[in-house]
Protein backbone atom coordinates (compact mmCIF):
# COMPACT_ATOMS: atom_id res chain seq x y z
CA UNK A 1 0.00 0.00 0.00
CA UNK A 2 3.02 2.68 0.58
CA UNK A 3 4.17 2.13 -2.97
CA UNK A 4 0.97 2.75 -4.13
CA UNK A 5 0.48 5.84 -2.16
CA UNK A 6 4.02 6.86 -2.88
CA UNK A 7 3.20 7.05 -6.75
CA UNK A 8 -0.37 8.47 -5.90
CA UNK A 9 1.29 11.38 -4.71
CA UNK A 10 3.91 11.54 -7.07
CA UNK A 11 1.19 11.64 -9.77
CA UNK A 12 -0.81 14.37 -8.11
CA UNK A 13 2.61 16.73 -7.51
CA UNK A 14 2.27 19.69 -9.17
CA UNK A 15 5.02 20.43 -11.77
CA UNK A 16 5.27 23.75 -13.73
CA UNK A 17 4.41 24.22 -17.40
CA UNK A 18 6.86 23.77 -20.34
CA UNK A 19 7.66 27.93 -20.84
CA UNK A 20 6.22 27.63 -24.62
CA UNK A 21 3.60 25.91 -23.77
CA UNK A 22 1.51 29.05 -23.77
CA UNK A 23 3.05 30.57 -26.89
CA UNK A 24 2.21 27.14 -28.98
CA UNK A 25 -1.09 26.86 -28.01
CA UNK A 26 -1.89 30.21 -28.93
CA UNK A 27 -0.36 29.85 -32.05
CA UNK A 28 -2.40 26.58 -32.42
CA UNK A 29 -5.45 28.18 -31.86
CA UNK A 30 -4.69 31.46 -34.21
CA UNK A 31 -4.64 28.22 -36.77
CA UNK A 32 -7.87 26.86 -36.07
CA UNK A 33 -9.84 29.38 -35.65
CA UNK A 34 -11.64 31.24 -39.41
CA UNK A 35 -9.75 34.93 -39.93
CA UNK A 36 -11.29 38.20 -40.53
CA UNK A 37 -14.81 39.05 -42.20
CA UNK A 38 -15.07 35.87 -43.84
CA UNK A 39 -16.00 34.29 -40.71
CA UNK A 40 -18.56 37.29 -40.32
CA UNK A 41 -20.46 36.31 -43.91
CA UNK A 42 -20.82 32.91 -43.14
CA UNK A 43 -22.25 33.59 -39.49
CA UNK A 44 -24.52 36.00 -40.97
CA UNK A 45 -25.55 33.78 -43.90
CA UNK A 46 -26.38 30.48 -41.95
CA UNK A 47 -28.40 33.42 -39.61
CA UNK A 48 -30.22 34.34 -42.61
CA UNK A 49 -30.61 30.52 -44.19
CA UNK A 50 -31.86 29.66 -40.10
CA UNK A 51 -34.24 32.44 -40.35
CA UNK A 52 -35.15 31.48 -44.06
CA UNK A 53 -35.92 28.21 -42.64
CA UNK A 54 -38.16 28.88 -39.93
CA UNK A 55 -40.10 31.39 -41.88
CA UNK A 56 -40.98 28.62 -44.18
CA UNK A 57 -42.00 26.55 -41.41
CA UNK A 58 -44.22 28.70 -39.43
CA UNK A 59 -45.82 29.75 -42.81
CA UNK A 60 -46.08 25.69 -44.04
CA UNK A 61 -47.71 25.24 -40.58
CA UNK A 62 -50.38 27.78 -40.61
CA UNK A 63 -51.37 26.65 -44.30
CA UNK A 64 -52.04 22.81 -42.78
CA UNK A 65 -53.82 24.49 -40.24
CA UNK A 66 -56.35 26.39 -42.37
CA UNK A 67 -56.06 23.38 -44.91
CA UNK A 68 -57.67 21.33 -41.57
CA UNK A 69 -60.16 23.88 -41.08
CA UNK A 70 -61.65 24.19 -44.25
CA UNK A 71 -61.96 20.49 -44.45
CA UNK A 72 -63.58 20.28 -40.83
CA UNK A 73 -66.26 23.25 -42.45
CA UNK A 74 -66.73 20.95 -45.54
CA UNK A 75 -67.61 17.68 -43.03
CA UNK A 76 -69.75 19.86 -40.91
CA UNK A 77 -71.56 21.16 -43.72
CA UNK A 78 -72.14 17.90 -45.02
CA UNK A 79 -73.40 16.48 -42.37
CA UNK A 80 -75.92 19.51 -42.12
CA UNK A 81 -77.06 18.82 -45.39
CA UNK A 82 -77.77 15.22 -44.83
CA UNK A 83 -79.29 16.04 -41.17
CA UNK A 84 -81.49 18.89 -43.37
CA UNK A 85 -81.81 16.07 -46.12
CA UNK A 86 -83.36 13.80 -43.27
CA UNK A 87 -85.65 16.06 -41.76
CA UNK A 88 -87.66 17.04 -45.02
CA UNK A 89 -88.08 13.60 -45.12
CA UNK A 90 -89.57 13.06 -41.84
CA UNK A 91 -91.89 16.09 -42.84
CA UNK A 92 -92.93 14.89 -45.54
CA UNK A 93 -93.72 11.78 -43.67
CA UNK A 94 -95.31 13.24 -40.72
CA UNK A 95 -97.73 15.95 -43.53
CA UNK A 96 -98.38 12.68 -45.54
CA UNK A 97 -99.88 10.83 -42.30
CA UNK A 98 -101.96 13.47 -40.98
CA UNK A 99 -103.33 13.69 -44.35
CA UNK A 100 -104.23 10.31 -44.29
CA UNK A 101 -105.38 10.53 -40.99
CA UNK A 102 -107.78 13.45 -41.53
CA UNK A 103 -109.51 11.70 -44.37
């Protein structure tokens, strides 16, 4: 168990950074990272494709919607006409008997 220890803290001792370590990462990162305006442009036109996008969307979503309505109007209208359809009928029927009845 002491060897273990031993290494433990040996592993945990705090050593001091390399003195270019700073200067090469920050050379690494000047690498990586997009330069100047062009890096601008292409923020600004994925903002403007996002936007594009979602536009679409929201305007895609309120056409179903009204497509759902108008087709809920066209059911409930034609199941008014058939109710109305059904009801002449029955007066028709109903005139037809008291006629019948009154003779």
């Amino acid at each position: 168990m002491d060897d273990f220890e031993r290494e433990l803290r040996e592993a945990f001792e705090r050593r001091p950074a390399p003195p270019s370590l700073k200067r090469r990462l920050m050379e690494q990162r000047r690498r990586q990272r997009p330069q100047g305006r062009a890096f601008v442009w292409q923020r600004l036109a994925a903002s403007l494709a996002l936007a594009a996008v979602l536009g679409g969307a929201f305007a895609w979503h309120r056409a179903e919607e009204r497509r759902k309505g108008e087709e809920a109007r066209r059911q409930v209208l034609t199941a008014l006409r058939i109710t109305n359809h059904a009801l002449n009928e029955m007066n028709e029927r109903l005139v037809s008997h008291d006629r019948n009845d009154q003779e």
